[in-house]
N, C-alpha and C. Protein backbone atom coordinates (compact mmCIF):
# COMPACT_ATOMS: atom_id res chain seq x y z
N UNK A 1 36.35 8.16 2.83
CA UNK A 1 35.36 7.12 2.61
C UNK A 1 34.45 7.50 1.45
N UNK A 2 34.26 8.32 1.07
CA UNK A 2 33.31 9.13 0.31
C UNK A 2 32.58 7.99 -0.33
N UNK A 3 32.95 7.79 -1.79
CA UNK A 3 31.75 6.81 -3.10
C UNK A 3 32.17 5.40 -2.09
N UNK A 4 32.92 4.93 -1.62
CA UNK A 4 32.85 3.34 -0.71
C UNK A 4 31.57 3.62 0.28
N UNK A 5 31.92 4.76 1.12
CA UNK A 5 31.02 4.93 2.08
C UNK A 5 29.39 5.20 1.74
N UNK A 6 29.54 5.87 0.76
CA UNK A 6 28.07 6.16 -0.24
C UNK A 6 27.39 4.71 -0.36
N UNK A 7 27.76 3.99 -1.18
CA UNK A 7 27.97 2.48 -1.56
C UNK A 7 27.43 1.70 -0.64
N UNK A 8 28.21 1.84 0.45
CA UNK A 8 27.69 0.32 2.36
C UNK A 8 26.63 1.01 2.47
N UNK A 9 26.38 2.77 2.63
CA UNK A 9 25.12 2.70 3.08
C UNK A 9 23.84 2.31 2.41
N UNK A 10 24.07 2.54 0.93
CA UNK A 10 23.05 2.30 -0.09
C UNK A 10 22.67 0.47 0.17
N UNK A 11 23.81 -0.14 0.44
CA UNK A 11 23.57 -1.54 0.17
C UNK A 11 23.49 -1.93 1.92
N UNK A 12 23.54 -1.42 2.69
CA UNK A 12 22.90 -1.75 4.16
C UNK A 12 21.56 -1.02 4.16
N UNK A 13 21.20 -0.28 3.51
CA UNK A 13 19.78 0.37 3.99
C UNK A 13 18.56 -0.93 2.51
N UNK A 14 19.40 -1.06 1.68
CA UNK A 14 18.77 -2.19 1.08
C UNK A 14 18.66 -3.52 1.90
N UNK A 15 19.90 -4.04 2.25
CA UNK A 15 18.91 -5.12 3.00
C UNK A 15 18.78 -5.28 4.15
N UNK A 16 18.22 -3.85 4.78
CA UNK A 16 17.34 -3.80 6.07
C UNK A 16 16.36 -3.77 4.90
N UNK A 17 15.89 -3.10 4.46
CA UNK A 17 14.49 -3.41 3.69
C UNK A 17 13.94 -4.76 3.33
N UNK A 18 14.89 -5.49 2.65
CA UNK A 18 14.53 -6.31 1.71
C UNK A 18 14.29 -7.74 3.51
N UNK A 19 15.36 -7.07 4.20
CA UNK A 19 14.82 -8.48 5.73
C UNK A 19 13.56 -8.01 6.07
N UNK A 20 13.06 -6.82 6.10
CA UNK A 20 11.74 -6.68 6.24
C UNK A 20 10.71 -6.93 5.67
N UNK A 21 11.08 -6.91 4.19
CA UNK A 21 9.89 -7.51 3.12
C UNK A 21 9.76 -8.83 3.71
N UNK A 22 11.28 -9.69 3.63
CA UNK A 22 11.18 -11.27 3.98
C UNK A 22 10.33 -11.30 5.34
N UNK A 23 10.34 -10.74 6.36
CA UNK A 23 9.87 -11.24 7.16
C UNK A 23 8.56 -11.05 7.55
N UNK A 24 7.55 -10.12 7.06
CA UNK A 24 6.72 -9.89 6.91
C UNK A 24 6.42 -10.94 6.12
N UNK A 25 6.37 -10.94 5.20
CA UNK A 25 6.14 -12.29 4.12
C UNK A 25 5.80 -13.42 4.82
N UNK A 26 6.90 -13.65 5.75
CA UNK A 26 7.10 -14.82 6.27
C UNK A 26 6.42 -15.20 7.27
N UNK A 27 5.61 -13.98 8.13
CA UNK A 27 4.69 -13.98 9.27
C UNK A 27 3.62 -14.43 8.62
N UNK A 28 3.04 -13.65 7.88
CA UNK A 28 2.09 -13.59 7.18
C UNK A 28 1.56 -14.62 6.40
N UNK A 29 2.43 -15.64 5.76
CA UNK A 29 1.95 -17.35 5.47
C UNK A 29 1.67 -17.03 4.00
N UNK A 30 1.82 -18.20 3.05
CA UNK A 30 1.63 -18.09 1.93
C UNK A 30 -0.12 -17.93 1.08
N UNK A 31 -0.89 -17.87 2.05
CA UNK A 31 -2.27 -17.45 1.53
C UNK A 31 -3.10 -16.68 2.38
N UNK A 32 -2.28 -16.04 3.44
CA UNK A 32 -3.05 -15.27 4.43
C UNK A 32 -4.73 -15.93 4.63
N UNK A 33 -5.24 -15.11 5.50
CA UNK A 33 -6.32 -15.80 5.97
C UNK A 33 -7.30 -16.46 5.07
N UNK A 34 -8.25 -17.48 5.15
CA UNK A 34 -8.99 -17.99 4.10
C UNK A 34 -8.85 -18.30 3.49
N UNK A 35 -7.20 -18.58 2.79
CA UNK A 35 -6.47 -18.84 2.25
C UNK A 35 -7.09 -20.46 1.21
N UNK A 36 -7.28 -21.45 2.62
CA UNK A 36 -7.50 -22.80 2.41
C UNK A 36 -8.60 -22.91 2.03
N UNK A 37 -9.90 -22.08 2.53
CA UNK A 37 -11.42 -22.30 1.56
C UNK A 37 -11.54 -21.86 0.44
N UNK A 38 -10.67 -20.63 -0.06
CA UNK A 38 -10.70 -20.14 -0.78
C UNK A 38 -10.35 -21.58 -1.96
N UNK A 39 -9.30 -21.88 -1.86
CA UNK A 39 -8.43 -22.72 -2.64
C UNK A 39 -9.34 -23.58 -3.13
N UNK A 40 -10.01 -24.46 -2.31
CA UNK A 40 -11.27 -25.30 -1.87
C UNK A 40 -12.01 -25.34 -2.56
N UNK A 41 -12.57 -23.90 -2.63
CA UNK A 41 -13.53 -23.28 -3.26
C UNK A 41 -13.53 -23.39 -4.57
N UNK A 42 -12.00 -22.61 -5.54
CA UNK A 42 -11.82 -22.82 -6.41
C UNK A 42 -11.53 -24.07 -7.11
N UNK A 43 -10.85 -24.92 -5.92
CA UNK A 43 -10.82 -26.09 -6.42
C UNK A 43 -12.49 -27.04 -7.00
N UNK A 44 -13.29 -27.03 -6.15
CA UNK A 44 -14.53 -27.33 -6.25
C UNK A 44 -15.02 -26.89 -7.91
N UNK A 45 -15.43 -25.35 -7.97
CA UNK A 45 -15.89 -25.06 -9.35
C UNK A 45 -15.15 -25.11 -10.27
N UNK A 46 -13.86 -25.25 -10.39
CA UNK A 46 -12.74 -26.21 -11.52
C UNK A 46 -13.38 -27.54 -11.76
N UNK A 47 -13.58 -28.28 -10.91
CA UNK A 47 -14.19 -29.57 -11.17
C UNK A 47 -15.54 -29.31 -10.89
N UNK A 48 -16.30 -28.79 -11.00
CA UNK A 48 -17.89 -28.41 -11.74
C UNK A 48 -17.89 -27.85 -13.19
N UNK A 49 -16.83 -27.39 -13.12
CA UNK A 49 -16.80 -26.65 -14.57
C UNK A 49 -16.19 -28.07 -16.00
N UNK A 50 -15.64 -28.99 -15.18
CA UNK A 50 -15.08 -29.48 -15.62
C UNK A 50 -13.59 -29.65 -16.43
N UNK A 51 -13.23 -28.25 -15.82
CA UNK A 51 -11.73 -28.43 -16.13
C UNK A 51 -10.30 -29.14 -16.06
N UNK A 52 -10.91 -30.15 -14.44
CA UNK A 52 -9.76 -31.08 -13.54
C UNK A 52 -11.03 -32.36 -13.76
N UNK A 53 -10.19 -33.04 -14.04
CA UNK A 53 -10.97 -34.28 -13.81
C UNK A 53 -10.88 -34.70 -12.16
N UNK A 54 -11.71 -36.05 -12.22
CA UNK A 54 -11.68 -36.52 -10.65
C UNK A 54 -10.74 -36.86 -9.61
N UNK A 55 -9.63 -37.77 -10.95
CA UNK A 55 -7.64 -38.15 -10.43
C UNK A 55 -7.46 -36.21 -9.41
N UNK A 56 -7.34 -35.44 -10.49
CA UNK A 56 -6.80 -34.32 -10.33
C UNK A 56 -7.50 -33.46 -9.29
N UNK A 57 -8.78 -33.40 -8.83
CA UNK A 57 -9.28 -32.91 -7.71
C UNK A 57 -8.96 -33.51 -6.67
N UNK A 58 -8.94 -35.11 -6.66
CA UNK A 58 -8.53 -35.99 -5.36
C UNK A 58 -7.23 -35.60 -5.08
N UNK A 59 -6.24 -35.00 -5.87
CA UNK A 59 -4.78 -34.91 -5.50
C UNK A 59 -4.89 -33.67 -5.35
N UNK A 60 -5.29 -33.03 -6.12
CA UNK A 60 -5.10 -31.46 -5.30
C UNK A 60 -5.60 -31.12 -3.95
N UNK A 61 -6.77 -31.73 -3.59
CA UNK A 61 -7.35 -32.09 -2.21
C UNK A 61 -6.68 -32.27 -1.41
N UNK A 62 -5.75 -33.60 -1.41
CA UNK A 62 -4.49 -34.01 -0.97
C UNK A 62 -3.66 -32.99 -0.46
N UNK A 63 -2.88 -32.55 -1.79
CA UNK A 63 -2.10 -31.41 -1.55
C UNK A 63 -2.20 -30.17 -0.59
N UNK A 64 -3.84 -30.14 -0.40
CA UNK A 64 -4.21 -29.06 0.37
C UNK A 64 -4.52 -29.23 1.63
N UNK A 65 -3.89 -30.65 1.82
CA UNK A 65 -4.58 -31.06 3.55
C UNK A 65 -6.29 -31.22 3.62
N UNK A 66 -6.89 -31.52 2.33
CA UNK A 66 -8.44 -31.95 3.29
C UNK A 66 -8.71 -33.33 2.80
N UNK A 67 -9.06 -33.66 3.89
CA UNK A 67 -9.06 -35.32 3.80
C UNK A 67 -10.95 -35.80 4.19
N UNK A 68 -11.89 -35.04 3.60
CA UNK A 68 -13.22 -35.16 3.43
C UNK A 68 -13.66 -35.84 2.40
């Protein structure tokens, strides 16, 4: 088995890793905690600063689930 056997283990001990990155990842949610005020937040002083106009804050709002 030698360089074959070398080989499966290199590429089985990779994706036990790489299912662990994924799933961690995947527990964990795409903005971890605070995630949504944060966003909010930034969204807000973008449009104080005047970078997003009003169209573009109302839809990003949207996008973010707040309906205030």
């Amino acid at each position: 088995m030698g360089i074959i056997g070398g080989i499966a283990m290199v590429l089985f001990w990779t994706a036990v890793i790489l299912l662990v990155v994924w799933a961690v990842r995947s527990f964990s949610g795409p903005t971890g905690p605070g995630g949504d005020e944060e966003a909010l937040d930034t969204l807000k002083r973008r449009f104080a600063a005047g970078e997003i106009s009003q169209a573009e804050f109302e839809q990003a709002k949207r996008a973010l689930g707040v309906h205030s």
